[in-house]
PDB file of N, CA and C in Angstrom:
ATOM      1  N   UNK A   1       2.981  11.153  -7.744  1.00  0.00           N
ATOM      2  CA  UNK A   1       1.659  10.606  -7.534  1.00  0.00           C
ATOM      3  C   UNK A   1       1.696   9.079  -7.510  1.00  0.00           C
ATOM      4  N   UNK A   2       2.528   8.740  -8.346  1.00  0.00           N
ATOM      5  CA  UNK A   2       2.877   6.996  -8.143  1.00  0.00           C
ATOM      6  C   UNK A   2       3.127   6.426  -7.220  1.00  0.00           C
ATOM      7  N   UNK A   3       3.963   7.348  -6.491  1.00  0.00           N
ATOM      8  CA  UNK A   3       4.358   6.640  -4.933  1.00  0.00           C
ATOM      9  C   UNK A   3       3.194   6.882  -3.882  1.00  0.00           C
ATOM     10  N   UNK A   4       2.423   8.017  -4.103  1.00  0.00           N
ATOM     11  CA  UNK A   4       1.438   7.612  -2.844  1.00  0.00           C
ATOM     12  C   UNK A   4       0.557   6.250  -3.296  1.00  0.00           C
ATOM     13  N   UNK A   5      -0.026   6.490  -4.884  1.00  0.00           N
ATOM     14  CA  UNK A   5      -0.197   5.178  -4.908  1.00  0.00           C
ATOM     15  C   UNK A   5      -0.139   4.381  -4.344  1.00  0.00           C
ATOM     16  N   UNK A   6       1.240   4.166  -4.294  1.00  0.00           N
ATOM     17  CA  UNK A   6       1.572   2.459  -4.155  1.00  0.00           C
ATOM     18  C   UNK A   6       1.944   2.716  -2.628  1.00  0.00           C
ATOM     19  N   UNK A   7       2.222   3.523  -2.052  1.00  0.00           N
ATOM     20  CA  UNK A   7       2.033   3.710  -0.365  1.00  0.00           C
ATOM     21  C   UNK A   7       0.610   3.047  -0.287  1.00  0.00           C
ATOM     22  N   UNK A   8      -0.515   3.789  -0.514  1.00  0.00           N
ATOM     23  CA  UNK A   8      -1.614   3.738   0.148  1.00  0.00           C
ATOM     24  C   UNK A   8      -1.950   2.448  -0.782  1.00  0.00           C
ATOM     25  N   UNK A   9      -1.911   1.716  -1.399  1.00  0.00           N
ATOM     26  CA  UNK A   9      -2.010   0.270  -1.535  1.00  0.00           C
ATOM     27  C   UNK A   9      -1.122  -1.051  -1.128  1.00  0.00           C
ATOM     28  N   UNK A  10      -0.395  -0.853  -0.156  1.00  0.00           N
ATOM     29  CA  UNK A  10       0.767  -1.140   0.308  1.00  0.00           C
ATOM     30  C   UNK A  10       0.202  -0.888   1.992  1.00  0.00           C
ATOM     31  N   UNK A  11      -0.550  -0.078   2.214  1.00  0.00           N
ATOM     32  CA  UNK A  11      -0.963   0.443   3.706  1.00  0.00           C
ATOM     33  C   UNK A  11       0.447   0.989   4.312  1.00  0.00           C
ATOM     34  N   UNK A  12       1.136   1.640   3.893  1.00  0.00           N
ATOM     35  CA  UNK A  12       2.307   1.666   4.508  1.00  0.00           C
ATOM     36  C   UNK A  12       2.163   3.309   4.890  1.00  0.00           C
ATOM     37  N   UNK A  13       2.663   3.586   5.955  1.00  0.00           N
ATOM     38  CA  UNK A  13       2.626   4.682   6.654  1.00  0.00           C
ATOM     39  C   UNK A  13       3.085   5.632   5.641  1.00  0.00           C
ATOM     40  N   UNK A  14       2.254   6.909   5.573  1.00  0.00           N
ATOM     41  CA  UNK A  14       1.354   7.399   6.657  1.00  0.00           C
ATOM     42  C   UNK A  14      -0.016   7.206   5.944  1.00  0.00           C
ATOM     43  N   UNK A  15      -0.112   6.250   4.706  1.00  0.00           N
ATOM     44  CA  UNK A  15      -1.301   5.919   4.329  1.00  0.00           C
ATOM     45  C   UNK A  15      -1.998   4.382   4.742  1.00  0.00           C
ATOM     46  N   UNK A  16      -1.803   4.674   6.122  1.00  0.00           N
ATOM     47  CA  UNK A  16      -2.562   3.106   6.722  1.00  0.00           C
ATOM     48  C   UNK A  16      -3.712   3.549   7.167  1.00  0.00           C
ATOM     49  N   UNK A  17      -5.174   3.013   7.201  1.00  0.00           N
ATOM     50  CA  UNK A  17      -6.266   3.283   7.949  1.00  0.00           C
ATOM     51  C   UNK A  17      -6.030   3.164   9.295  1.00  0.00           C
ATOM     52  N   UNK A  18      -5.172   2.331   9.275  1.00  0.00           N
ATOM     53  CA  UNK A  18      -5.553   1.137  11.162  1.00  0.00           C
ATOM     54  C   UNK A  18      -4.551   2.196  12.068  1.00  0.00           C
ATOM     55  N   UNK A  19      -5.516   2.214  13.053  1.00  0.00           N
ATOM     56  CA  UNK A  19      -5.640   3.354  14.421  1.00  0.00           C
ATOM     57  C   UNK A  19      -4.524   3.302  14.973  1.00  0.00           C
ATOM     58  N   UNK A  20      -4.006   1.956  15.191  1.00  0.00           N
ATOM     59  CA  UNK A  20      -2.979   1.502  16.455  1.00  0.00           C
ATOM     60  C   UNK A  20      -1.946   2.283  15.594  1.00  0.00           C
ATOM     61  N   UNK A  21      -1.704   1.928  14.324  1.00  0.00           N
ATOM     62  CA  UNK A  21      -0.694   2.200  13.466  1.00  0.00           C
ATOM     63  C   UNK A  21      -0.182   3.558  13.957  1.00  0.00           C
ATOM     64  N   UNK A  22      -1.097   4.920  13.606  1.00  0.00           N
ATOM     65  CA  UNK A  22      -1.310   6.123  13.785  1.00  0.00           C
ATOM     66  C   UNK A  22      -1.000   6.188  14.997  1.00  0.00           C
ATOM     67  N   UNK A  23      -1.779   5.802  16.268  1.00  0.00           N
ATOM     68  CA  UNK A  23      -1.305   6.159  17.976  1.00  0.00           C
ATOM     69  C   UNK A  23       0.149   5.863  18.157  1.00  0.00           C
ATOM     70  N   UNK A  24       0.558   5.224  17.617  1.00  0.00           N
ATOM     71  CA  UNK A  24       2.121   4.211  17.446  1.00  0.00           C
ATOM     72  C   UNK A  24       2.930   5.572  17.609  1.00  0.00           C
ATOM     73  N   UNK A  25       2.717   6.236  15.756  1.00  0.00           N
ATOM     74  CA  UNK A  25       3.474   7.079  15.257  1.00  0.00           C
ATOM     75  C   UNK A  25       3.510   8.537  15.977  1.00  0.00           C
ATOM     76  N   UNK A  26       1.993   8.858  16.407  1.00  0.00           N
ATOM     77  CA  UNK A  26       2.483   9.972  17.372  1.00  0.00           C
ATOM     78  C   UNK A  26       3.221   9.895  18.587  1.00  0.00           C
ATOM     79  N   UNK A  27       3.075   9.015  19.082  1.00  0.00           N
ATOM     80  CA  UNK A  27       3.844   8.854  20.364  1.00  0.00           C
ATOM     81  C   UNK A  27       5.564   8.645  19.762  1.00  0.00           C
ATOM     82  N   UNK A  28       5.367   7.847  18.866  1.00  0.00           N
ATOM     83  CA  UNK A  28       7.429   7.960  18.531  1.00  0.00           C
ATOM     84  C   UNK A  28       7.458   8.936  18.215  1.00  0.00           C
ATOM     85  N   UNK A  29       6.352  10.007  17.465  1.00  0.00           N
ATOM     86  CA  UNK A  29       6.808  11.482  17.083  1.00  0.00           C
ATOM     87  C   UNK A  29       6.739  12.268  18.224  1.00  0.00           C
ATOM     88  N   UNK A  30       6.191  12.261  18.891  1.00  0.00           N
ATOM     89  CA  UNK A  30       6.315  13.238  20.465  1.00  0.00           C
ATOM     90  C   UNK A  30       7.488  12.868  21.410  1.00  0.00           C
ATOM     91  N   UNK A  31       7.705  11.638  21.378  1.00  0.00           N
ATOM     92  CA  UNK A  31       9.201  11.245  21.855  1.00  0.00           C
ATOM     93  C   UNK A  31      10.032  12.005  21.316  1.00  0.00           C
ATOM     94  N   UNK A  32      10.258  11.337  20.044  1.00  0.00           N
ATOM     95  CA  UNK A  32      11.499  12.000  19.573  1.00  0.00           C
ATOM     96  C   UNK A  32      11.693  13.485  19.591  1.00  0.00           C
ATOM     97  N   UNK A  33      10.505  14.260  19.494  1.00  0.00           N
ATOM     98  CA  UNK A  33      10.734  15.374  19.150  1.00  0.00           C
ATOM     99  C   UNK A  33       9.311  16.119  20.272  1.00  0.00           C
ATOM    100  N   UNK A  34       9.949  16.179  21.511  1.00  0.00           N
ATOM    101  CA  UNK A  34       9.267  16.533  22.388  1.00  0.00           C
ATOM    102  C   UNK A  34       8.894  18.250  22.307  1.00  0.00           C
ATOM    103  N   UNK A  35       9.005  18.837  21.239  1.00  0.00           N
ATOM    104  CA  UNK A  35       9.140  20.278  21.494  1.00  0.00           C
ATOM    105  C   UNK A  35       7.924  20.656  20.213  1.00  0.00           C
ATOM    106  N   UNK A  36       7.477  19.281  19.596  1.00  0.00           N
ATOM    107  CA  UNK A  36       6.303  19.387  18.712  1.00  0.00           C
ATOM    108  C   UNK A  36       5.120  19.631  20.096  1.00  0.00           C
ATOM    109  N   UNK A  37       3.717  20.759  19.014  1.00  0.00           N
ATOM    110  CA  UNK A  37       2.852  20.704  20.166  1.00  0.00           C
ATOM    111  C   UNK A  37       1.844  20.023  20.154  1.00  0.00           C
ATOM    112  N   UNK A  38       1.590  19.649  21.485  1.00  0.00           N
ATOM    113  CA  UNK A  38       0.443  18.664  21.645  1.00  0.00           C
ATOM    114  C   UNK A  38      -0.921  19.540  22.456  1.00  0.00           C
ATOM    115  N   UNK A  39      -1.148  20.276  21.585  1.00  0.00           N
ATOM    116  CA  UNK A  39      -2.795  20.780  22.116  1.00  0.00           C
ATOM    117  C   UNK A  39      -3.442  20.422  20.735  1.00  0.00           C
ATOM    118  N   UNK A  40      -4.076  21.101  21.086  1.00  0.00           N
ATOM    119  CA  UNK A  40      -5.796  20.917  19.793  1.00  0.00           C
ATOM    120  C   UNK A  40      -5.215  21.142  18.603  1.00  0.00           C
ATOM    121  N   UNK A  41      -4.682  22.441  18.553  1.00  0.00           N
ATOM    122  CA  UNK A  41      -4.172  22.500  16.679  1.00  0.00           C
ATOM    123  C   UNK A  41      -3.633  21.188  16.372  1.00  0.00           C
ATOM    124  N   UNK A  42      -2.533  20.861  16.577  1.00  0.00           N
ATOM    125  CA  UNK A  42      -1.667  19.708  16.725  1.00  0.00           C
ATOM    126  C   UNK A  42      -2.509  18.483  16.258  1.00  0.00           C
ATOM    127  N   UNK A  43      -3.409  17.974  17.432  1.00  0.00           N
ATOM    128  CA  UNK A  43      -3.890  16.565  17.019  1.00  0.00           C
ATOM    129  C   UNK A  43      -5.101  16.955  16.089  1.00  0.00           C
ATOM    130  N   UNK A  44      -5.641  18.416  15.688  1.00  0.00           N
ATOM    131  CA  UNK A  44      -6.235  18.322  14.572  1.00  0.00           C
ATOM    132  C   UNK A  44      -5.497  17.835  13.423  1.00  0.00           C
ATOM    133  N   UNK A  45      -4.349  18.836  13.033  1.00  0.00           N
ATOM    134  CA  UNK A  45      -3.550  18.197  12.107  1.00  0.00           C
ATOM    135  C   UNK A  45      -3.194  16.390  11.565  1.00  0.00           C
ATOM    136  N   UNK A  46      -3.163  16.358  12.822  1.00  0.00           N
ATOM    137  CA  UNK A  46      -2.775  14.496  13.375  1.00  0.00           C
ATOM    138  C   UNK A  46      -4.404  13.829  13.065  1.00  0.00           C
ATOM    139  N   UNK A  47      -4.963  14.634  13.262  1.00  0.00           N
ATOM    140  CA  UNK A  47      -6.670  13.572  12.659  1.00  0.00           C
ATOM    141  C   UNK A  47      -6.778  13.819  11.094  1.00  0.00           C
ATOM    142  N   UNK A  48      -6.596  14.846  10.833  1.00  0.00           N
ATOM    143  CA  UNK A  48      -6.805  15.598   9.622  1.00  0.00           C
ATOM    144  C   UNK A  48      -6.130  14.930   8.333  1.00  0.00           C
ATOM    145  N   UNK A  49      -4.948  14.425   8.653  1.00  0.00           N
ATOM    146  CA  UNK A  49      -4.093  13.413   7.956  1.00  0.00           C
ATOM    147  C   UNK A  49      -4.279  11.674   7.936  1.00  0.00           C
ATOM    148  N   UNK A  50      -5.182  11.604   9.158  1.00  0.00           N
ATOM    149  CA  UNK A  50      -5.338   9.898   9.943  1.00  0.00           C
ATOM    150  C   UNK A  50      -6.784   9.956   8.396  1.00  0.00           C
ATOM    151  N   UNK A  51      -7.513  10.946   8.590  1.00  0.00           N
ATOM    152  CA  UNK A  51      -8.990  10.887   7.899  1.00  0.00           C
ATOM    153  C   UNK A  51      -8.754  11.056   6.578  1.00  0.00           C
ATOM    154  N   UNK A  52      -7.517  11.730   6.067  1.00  0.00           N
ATOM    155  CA  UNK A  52      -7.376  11.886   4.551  1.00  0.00           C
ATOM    156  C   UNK A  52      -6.402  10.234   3.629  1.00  0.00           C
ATOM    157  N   UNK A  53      -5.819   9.889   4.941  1.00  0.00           N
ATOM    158  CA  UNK A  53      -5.445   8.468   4.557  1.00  0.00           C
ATOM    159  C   UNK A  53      -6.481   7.600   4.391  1.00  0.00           C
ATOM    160  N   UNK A  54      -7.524   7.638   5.227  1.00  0.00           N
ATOM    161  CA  UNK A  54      -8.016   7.128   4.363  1.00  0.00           C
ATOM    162  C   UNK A  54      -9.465   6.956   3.421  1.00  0.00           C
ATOM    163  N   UNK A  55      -9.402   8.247   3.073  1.00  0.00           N
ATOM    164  CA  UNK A  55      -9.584   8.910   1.834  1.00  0.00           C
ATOM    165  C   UNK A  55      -9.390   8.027   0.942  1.00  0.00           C
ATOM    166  N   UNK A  56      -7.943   8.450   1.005  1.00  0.00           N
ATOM    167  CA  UNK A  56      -7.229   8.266  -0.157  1.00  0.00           C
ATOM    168  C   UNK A  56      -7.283   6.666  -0.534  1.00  0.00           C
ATOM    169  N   UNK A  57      -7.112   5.723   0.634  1.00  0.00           N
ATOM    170  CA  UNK A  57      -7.324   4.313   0.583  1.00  0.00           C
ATOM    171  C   UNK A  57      -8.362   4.200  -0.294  1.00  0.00           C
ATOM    172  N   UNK A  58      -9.944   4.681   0.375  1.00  0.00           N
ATOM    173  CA  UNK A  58     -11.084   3.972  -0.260  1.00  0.00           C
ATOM    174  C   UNK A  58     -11.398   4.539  -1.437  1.00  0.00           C
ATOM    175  N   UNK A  59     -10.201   5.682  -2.073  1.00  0.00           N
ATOM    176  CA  UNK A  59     -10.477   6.193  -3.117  1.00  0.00           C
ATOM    177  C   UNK A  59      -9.698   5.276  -4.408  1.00  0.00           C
ATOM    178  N   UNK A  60      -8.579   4.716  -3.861  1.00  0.00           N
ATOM    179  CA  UNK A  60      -7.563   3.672  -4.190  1.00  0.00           C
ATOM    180  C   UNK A  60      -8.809   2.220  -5.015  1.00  0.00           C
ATOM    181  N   UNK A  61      -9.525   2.121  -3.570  1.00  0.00           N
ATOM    182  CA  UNK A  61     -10.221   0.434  -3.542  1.00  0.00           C
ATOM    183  C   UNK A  61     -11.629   0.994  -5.085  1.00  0.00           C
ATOM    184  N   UNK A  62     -12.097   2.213  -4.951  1.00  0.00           N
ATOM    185  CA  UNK A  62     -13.187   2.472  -5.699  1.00  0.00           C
ATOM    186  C   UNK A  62     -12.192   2.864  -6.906  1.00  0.00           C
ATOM    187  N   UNK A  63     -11.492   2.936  -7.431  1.00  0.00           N
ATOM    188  CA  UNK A  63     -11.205   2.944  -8.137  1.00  0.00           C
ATOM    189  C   UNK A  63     -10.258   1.741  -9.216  1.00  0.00           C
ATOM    190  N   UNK A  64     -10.198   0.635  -7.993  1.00  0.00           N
ATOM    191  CA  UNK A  64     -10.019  -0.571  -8.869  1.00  0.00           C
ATOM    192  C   UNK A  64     -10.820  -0.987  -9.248  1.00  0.00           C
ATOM    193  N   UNK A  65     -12.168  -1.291  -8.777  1.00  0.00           N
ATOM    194  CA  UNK A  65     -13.294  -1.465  -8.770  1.00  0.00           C
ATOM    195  C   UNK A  65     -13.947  -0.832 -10.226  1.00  0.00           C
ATOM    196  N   UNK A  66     -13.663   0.021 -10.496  1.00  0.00           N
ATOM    197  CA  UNK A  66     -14.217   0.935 -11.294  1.00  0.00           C
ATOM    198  C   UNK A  66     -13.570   0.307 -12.718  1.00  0.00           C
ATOM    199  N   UNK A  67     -12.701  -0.163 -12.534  1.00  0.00           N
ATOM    200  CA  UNK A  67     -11.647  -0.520 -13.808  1.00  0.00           C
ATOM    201  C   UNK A  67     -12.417  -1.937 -14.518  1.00  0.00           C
TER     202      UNK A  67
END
């Protein structure tokens, strides 16, 4: 649990908010590994993770806050 921590206060992948970051990473992940699928399940997953990062961020920021 420490390390997502300090991932997602750090913004460091895969706990960054910022978009470009995310479009970046699927495309090097569909490169590399062209046999991942790219329909609907797929980029649900791929949103589903983009929206829980950051979650987890503004759960990070409200909770310094809180201290």
């Amino acid at each position: 649990m420490l390390a997502l921590s300090i991932a997602v206060a750090e913004q460091k992948w895969p706990h960054t908010v910022d978009a470009q970051v995310w479009a970046k990473e699927w495309m090097k992940t569909i490169k590399e590994h062209p046999e991942i699928a790219n329909d609907e399940g797929a980029m649900i997953g791929w949103f589903a993770n983009a929206i829980m990062a950051g979650y987890d961020t503004a759960m990070s920021r409200a909770n310094k806050h809180a201290e």
